[in-house]
N, C-alpha and C. Protein backbone atom coordinates (compact mmCIF):
# COMPACT_ATOMS: atom_id res chain seq x y z
N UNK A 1 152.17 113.39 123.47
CA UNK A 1 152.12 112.34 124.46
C UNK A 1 150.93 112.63 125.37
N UNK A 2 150.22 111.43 125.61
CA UNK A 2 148.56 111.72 126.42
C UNK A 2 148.97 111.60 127.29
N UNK A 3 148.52 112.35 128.51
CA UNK A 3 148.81 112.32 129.51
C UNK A 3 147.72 111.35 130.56
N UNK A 4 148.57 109.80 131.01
CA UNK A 4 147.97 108.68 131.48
C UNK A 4 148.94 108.00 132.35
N UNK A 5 148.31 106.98 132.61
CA UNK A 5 148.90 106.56 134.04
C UNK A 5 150.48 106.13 133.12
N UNK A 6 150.30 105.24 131.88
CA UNK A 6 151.79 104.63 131.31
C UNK A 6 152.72 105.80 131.35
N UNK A 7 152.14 107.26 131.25
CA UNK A 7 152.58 108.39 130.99
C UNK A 7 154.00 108.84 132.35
N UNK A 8 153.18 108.28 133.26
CA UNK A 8 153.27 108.78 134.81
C UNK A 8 154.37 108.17 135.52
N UNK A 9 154.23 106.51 134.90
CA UNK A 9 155.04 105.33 134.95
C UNK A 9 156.41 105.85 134.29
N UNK A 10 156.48 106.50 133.28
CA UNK A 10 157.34 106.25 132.60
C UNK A 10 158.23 107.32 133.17
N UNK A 11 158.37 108.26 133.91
CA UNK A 11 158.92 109.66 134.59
C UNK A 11 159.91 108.51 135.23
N UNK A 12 161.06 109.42 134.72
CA UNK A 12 162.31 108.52 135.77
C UNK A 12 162.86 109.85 136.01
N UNK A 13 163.45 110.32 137.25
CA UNK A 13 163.65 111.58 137.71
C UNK A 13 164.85 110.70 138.87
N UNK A 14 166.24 110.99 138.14
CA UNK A 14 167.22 109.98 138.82
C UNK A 14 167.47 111.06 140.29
N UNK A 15 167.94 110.52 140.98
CA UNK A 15 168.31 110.57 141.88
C UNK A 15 170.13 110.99 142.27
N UNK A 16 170.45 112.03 142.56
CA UNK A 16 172.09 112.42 142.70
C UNK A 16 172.30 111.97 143.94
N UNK A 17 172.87 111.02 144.40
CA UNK A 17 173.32 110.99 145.43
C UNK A 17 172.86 110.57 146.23
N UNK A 18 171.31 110.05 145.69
CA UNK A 18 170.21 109.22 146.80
C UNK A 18 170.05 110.54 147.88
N UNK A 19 170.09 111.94 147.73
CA UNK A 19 169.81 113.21 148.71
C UNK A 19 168.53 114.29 147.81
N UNK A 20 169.09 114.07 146.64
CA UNK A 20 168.13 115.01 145.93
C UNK A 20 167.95 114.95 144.40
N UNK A 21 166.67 115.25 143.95
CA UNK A 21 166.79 115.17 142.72
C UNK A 21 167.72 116.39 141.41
N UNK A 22 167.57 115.73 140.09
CA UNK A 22 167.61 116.84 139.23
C UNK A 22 166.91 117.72 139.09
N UNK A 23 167.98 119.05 139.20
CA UNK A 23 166.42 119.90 139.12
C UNK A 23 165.78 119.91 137.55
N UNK A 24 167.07 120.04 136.60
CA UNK A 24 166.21 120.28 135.14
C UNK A 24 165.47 118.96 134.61
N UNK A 25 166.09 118.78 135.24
CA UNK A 25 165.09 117.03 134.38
C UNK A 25 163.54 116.88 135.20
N UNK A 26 163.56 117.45 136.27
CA UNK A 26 162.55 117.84 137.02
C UNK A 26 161.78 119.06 136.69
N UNK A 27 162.40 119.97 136.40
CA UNK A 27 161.64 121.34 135.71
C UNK A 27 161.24 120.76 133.98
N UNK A 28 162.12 119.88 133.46
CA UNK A 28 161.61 119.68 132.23
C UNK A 28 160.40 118.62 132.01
N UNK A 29 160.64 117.62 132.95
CA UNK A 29 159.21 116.85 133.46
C UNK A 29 158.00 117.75 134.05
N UNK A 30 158.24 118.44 134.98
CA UNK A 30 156.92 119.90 134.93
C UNK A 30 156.70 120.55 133.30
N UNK A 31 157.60 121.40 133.09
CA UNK A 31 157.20 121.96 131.57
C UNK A 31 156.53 120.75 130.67
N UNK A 32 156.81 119.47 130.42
CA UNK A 32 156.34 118.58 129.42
C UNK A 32 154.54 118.61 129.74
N UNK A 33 154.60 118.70 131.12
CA UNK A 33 153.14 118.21 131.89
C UNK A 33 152.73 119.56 131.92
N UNK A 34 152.51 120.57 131.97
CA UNK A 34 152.35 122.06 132.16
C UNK A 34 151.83 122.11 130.80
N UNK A 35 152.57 121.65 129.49
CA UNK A 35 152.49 122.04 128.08
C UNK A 35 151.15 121.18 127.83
N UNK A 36 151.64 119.97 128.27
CA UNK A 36 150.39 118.64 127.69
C UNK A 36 149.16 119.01 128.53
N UNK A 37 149.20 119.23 129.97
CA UNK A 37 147.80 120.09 130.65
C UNK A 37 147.22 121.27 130.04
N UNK A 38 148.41 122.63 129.54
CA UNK A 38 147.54 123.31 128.95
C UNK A 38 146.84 122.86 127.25
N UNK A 39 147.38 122.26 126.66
CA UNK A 39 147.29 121.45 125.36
C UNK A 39 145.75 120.82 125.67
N UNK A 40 145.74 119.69 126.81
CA UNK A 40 144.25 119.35 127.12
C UNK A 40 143.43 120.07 127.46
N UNK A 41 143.40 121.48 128.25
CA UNK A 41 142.62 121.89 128.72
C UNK A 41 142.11 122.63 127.61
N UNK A 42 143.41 123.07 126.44
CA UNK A 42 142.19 124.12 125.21
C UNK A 42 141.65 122.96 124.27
N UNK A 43 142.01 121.82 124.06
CA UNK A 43 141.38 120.75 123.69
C UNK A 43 139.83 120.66 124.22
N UNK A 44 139.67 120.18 125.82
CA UNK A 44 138.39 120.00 126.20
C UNK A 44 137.63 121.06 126.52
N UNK A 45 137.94 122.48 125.98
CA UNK A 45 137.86 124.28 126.03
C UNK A 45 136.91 123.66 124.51
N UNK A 46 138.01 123.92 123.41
CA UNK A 46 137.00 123.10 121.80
C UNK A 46 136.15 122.35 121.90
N UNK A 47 136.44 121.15 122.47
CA UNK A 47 135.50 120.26 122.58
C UNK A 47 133.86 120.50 123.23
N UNK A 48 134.45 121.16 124.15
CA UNK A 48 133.08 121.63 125.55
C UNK A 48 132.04 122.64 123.79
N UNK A 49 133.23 123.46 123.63
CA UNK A 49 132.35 124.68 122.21
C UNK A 49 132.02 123.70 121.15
N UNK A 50 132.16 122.80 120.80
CA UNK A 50 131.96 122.00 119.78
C UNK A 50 130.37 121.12 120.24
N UNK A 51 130.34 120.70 121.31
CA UNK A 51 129.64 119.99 122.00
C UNK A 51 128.15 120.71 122.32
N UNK A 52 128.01 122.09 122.61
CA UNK A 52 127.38 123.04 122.74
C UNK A 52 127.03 123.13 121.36
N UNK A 53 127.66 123.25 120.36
CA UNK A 53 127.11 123.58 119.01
C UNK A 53 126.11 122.80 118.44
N UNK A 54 127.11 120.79 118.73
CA UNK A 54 126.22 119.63 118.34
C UNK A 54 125.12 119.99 119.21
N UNK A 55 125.30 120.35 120.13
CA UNK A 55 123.64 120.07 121.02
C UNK A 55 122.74 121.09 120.20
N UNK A 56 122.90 122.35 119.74
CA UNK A 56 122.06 123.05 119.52
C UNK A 56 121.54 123.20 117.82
N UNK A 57 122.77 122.39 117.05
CA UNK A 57 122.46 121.89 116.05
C UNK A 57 121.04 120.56 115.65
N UNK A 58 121.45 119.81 117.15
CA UNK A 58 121.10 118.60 117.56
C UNK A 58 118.98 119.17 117.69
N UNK A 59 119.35 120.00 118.17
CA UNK A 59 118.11 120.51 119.07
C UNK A 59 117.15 121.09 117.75
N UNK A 60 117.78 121.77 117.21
CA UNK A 60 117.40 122.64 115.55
C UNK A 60 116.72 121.68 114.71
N UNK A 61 117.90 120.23 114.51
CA UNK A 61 117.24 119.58 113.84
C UNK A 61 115.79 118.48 114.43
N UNK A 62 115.89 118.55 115.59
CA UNK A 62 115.18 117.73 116.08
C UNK A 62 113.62 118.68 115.84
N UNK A 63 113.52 119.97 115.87
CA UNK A 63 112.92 120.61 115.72
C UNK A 63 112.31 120.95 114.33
N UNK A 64 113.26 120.55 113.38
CA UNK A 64 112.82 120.33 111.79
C UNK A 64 112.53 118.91 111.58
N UNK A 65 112.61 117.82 112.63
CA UNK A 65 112.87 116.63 111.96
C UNK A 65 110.56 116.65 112.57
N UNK A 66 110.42 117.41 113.39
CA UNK A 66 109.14 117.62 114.55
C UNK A 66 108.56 118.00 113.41
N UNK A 67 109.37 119.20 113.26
CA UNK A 67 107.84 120.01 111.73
C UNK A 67 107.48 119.21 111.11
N UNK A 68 108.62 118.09 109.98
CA UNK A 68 108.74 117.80 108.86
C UNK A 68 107.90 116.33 109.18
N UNK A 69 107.53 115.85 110.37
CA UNK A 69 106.54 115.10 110.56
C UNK A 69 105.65 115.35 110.48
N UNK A 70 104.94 116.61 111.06
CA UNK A 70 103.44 117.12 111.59
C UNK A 70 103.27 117.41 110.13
N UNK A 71 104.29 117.94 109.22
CA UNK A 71 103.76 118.39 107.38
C UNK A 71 103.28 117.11 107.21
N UNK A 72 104.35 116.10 107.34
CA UNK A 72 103.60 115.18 106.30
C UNK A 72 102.35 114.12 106.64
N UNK A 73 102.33 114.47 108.46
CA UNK A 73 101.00 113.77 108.60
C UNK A 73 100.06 114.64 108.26
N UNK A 74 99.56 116.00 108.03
CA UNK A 74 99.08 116.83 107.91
C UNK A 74 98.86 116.10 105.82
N UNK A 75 99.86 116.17 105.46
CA UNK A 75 99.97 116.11 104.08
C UNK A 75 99.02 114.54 103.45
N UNK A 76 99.53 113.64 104.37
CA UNK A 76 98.71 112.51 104.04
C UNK A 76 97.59 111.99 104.41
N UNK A 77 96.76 113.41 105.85
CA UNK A 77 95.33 112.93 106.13
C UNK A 77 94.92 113.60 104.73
N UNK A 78 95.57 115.44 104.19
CA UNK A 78 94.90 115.64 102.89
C UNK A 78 95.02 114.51 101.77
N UNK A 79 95.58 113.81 101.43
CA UNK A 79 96.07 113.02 100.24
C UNK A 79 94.58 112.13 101.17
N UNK A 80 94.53 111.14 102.39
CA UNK A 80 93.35 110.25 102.45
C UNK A 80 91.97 111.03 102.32
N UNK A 81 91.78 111.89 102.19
CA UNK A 81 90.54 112.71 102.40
C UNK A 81 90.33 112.83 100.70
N UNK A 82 91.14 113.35 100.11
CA UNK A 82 91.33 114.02 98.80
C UNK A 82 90.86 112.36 97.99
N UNK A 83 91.63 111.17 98.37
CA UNK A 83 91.14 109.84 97.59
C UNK A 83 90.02 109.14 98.25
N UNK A 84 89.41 109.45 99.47
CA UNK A 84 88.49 109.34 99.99
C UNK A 84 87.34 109.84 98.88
N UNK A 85 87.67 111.09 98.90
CA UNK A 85 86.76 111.78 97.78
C UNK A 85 86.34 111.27 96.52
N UNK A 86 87.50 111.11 95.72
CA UNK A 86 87.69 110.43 94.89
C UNK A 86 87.39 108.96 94.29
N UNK A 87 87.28 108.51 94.96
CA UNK A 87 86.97 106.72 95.49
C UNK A 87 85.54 107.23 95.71
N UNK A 88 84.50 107.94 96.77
CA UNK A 88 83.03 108.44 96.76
C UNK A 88 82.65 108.72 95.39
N UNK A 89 83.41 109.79 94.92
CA UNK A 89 82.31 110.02 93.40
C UNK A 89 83.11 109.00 92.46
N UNK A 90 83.94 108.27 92.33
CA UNK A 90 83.70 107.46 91.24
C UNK A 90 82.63 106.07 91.50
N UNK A 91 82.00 105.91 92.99
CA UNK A 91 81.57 104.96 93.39
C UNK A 91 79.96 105.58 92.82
N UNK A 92 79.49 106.76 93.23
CA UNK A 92 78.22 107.36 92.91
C UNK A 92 78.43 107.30 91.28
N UNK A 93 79.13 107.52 90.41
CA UNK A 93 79.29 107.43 88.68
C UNK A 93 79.08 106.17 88.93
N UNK A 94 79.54 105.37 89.31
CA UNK A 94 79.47 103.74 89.23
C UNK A 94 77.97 103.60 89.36
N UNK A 95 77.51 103.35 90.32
CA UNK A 95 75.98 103.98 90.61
C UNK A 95 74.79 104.33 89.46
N UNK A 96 75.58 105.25 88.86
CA UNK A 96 74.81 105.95 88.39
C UNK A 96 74.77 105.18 86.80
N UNK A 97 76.21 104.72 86.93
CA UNK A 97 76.21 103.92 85.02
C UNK A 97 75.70 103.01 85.07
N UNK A 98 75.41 102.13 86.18
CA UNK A 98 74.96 101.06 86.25
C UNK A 98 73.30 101.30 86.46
N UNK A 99 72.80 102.42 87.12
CA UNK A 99 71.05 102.61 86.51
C UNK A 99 71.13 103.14 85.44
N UNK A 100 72.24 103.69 84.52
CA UNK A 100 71.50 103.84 83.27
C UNK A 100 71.66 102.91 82.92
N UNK A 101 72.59 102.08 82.80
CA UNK A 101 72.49 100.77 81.88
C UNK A 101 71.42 100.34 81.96
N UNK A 102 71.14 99.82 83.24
CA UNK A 102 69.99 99.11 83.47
C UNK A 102 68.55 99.55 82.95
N UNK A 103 68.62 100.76 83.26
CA UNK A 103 67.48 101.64 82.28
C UNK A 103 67.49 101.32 81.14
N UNK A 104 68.67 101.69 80.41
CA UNK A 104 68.84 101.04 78.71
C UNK A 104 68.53 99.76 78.61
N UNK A 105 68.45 98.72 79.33
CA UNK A 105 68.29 97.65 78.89
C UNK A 105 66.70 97.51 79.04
N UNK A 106 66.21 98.24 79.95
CA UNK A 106 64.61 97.79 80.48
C UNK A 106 63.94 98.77 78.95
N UNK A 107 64.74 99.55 78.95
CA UNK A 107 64.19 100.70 77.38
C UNK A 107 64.47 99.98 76.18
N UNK A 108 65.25 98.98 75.93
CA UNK A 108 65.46 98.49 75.17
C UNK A 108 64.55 96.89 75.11
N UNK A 109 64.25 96.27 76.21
CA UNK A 109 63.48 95.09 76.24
C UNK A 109 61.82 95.87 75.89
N UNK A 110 61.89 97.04 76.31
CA UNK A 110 60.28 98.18 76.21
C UNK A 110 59.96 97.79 75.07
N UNK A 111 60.75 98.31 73.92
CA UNK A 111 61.21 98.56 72.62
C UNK A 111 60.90 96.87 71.79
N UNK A 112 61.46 95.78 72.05
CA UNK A 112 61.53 94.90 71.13
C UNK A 112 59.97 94.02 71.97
N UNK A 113 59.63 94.40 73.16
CA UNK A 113 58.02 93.82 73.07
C UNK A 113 57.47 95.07 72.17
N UNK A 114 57.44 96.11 72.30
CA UNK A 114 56.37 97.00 71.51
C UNK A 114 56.95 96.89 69.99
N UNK A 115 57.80 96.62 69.32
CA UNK A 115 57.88 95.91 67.95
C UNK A 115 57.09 94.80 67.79
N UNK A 116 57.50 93.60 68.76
CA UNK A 116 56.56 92.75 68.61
C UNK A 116 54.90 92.19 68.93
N UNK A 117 54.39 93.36 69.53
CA UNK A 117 53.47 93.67 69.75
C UNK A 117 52.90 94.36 68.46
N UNK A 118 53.88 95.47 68.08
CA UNK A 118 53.14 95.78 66.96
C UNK A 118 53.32 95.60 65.63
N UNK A 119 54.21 94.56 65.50
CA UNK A 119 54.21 93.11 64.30
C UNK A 119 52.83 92.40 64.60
N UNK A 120 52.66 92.39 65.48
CA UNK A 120 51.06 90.81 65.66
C UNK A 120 50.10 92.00 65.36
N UNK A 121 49.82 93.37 66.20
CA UNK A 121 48.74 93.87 65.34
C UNK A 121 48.73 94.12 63.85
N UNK A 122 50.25 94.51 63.29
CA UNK A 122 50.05 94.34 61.79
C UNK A 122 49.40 93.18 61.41
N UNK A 123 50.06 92.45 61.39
CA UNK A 123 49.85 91.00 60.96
C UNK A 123 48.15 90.81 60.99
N UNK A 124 47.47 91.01 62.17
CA UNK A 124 45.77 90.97 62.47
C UNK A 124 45.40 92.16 61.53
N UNK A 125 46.16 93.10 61.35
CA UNK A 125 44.88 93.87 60.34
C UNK A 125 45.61 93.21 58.86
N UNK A 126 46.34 92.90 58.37
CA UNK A 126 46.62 92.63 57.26
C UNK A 126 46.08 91.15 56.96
N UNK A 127 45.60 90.24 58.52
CA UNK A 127 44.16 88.96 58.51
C UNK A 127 43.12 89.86 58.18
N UNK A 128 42.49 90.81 58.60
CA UNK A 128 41.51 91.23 58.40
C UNK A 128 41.26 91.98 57.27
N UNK A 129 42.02 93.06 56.46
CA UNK A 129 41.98 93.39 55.60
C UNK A 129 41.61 92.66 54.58
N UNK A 130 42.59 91.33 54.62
CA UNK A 130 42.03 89.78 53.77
C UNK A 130 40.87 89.11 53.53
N UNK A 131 40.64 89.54 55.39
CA UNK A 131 38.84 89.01 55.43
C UNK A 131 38.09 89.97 54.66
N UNK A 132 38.12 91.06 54.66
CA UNK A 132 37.21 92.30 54.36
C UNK A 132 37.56 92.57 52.92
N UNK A 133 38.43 92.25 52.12
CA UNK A 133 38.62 92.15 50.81
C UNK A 133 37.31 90.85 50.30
N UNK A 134 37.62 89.80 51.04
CA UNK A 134 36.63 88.72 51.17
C UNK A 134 35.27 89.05 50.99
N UNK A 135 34.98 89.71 51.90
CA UNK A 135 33.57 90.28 52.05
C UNK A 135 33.34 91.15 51.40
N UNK A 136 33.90 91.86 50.95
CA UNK A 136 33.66 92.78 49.35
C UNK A 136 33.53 92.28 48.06
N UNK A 137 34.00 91.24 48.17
CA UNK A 137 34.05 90.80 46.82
C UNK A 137 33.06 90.05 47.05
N UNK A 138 32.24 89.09 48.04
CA UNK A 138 31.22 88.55 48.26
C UNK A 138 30.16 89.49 48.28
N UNK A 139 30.23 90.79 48.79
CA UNK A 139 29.11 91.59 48.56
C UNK A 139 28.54 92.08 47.11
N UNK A 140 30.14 92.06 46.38
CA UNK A 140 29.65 92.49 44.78
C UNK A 140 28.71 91.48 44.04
N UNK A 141 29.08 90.09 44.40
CA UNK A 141 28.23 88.73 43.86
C UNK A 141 26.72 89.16 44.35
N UNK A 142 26.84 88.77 45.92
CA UNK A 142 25.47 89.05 46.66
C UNK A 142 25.47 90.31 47.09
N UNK A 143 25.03 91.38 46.94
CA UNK A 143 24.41 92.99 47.36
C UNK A 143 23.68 92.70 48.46
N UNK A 144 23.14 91.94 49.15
CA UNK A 144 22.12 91.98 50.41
C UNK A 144 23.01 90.91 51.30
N UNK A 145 24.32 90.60 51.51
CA UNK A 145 25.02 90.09 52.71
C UNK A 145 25.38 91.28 53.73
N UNK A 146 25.33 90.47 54.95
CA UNK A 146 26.13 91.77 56.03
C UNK A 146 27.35 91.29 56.27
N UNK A 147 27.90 92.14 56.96
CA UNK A 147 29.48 91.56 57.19
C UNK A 147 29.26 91.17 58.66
N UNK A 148 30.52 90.29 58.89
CA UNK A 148 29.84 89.03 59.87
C UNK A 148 30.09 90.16 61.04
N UNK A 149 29.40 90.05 62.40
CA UNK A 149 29.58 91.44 63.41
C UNK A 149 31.09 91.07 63.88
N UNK A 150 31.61 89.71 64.56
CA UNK A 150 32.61 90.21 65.00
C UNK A 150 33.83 90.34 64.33
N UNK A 151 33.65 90.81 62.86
CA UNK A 151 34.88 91.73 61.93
C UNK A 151 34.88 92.64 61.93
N UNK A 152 33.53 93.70 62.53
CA UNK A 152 33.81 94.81 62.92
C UNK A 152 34.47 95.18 64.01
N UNK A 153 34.19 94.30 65.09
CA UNK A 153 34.56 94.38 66.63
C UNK A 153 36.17 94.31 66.60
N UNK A 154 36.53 93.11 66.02
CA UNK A 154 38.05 93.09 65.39
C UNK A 154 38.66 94.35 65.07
N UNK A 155 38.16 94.92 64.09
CA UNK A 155 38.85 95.92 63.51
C UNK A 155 38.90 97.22 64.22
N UNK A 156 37.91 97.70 64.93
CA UNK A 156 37.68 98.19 65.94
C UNK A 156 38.87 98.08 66.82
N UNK A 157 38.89 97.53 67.71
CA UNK A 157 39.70 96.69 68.61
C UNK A 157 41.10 97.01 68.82
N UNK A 158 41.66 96.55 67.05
CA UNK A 158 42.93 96.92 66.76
C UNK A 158 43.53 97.64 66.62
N UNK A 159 42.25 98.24 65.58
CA UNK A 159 42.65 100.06 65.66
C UNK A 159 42.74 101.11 66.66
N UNK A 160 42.23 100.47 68.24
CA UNK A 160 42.03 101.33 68.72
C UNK A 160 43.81 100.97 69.74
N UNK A 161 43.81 99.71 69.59
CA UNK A 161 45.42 99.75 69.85
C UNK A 161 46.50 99.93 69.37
N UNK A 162 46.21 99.84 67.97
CA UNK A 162 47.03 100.24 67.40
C UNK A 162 47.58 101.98 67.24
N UNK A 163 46.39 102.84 67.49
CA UNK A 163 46.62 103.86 67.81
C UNK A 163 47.10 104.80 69.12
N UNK A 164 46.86 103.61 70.13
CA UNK A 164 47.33 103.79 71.85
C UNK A 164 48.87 103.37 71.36
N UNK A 165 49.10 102.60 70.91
CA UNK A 165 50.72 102.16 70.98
C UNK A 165 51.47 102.84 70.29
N UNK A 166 51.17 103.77 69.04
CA UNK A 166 51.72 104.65 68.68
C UNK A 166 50.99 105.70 67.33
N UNK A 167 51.51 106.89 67.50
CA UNK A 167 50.89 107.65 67.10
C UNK A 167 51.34 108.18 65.28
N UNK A 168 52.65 107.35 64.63
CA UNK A 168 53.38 107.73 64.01
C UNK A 168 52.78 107.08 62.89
N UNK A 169 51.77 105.42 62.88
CA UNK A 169 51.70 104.86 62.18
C UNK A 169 50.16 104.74 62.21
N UNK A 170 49.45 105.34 62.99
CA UNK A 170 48.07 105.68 63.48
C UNK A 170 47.12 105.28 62.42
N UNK A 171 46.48 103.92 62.45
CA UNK A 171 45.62 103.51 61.49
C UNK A 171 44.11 104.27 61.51
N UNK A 172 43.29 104.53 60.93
CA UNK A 172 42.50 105.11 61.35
C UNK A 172 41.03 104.42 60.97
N UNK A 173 40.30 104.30 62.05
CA UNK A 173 39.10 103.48 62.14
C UNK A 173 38.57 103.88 60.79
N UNK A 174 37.88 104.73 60.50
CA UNK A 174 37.22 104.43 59.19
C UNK A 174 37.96 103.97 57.94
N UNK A 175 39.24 103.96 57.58
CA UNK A 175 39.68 103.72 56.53
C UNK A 175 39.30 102.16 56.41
N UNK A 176 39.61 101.62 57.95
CA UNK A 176 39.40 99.81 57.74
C UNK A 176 37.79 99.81 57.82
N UNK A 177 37.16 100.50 58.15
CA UNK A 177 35.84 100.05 58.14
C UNK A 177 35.05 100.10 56.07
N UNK A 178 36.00 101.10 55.82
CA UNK A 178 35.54 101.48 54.55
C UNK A 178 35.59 100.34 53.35
């Protein structure tokens, strides 16, 4: 039984004679209240030790809940730094694939003018060779013709680019002059 005001209300402690009360019903109303006071007091005795514990439990964790922040802001400037990084050099590779490409393509446009560059000089010595077959065989008829001057200048010319543009297929001036 809690000890409260309905508690307090409810004490009927009769009266003998309208002079004096009972005593045991009066000593047993003390003992009930004596029992239920000491009953509350080791109650709010636990409670007070219980309360002290939550607080310092309370305090402990508040103190892990403190760390376990500062880790993980600590943890996720490394994680932004670390993809910071990461995100930088794949941006410099990016960079970098994109001038080679671009290189490859300017090495590769290099490439199909200097083929076709040196398709048209074929092509001009294999005109001229034609001409100069021409003129050989006109020289065998007539022995006292010259060959016309600017088929030398031609051949000249070609050969001498043709040998600047590459060295692998290197025509060589006297063979066409011959």
């Amino acid at each position: 039984m809690a000890l409260d005001q309905a508690y307090f209300d409810a004490i009927q402690i009769e009266v003998v004679k309208k002079k004096y009360y009972n005593a045991n019903k009066v000593e047993a109303v003390f003992d009930d209240i004596r029992r239920q006071a000491q009953a509350l007091s080791e109650e709010n005795a636990r409670l007070r030790e219980e309360l002290s514990r939550v607080a310092g439990q309370k305090a402990e964790i508040s103190d892990t809940l403190l760390s376990a922040k500062s880790i993980a802001q600590e943890i996720l400037l490394e994680a932004q730094k670390q993809a910071d990084e990461i995100v930088s050099t794949a941006q410099e590779r990016g960079r970098a694939l994109e001038a080679d490409a671009a290189q490859e393509e300017v090495m590769r446009r290099v490439e199909l003018c200097y083929d076709r560059v040196r398709e048209r000089l074929l092509a001009c010595v294999e005109e001229l060779n034609a001409d100069r077959q021409d003129y050989l065989a006109a020289r065998e008829k007539a022995p006292a013709a010259e060959p016309p001057a600017d088929l030398t200048q031609k051949v000249d010319a070609i050969a001498r680019e043709l040998f600047a543009i590459g060295g692998e297929q290197a025509i060589e001036t006297e063979s066409i002059r011959a």
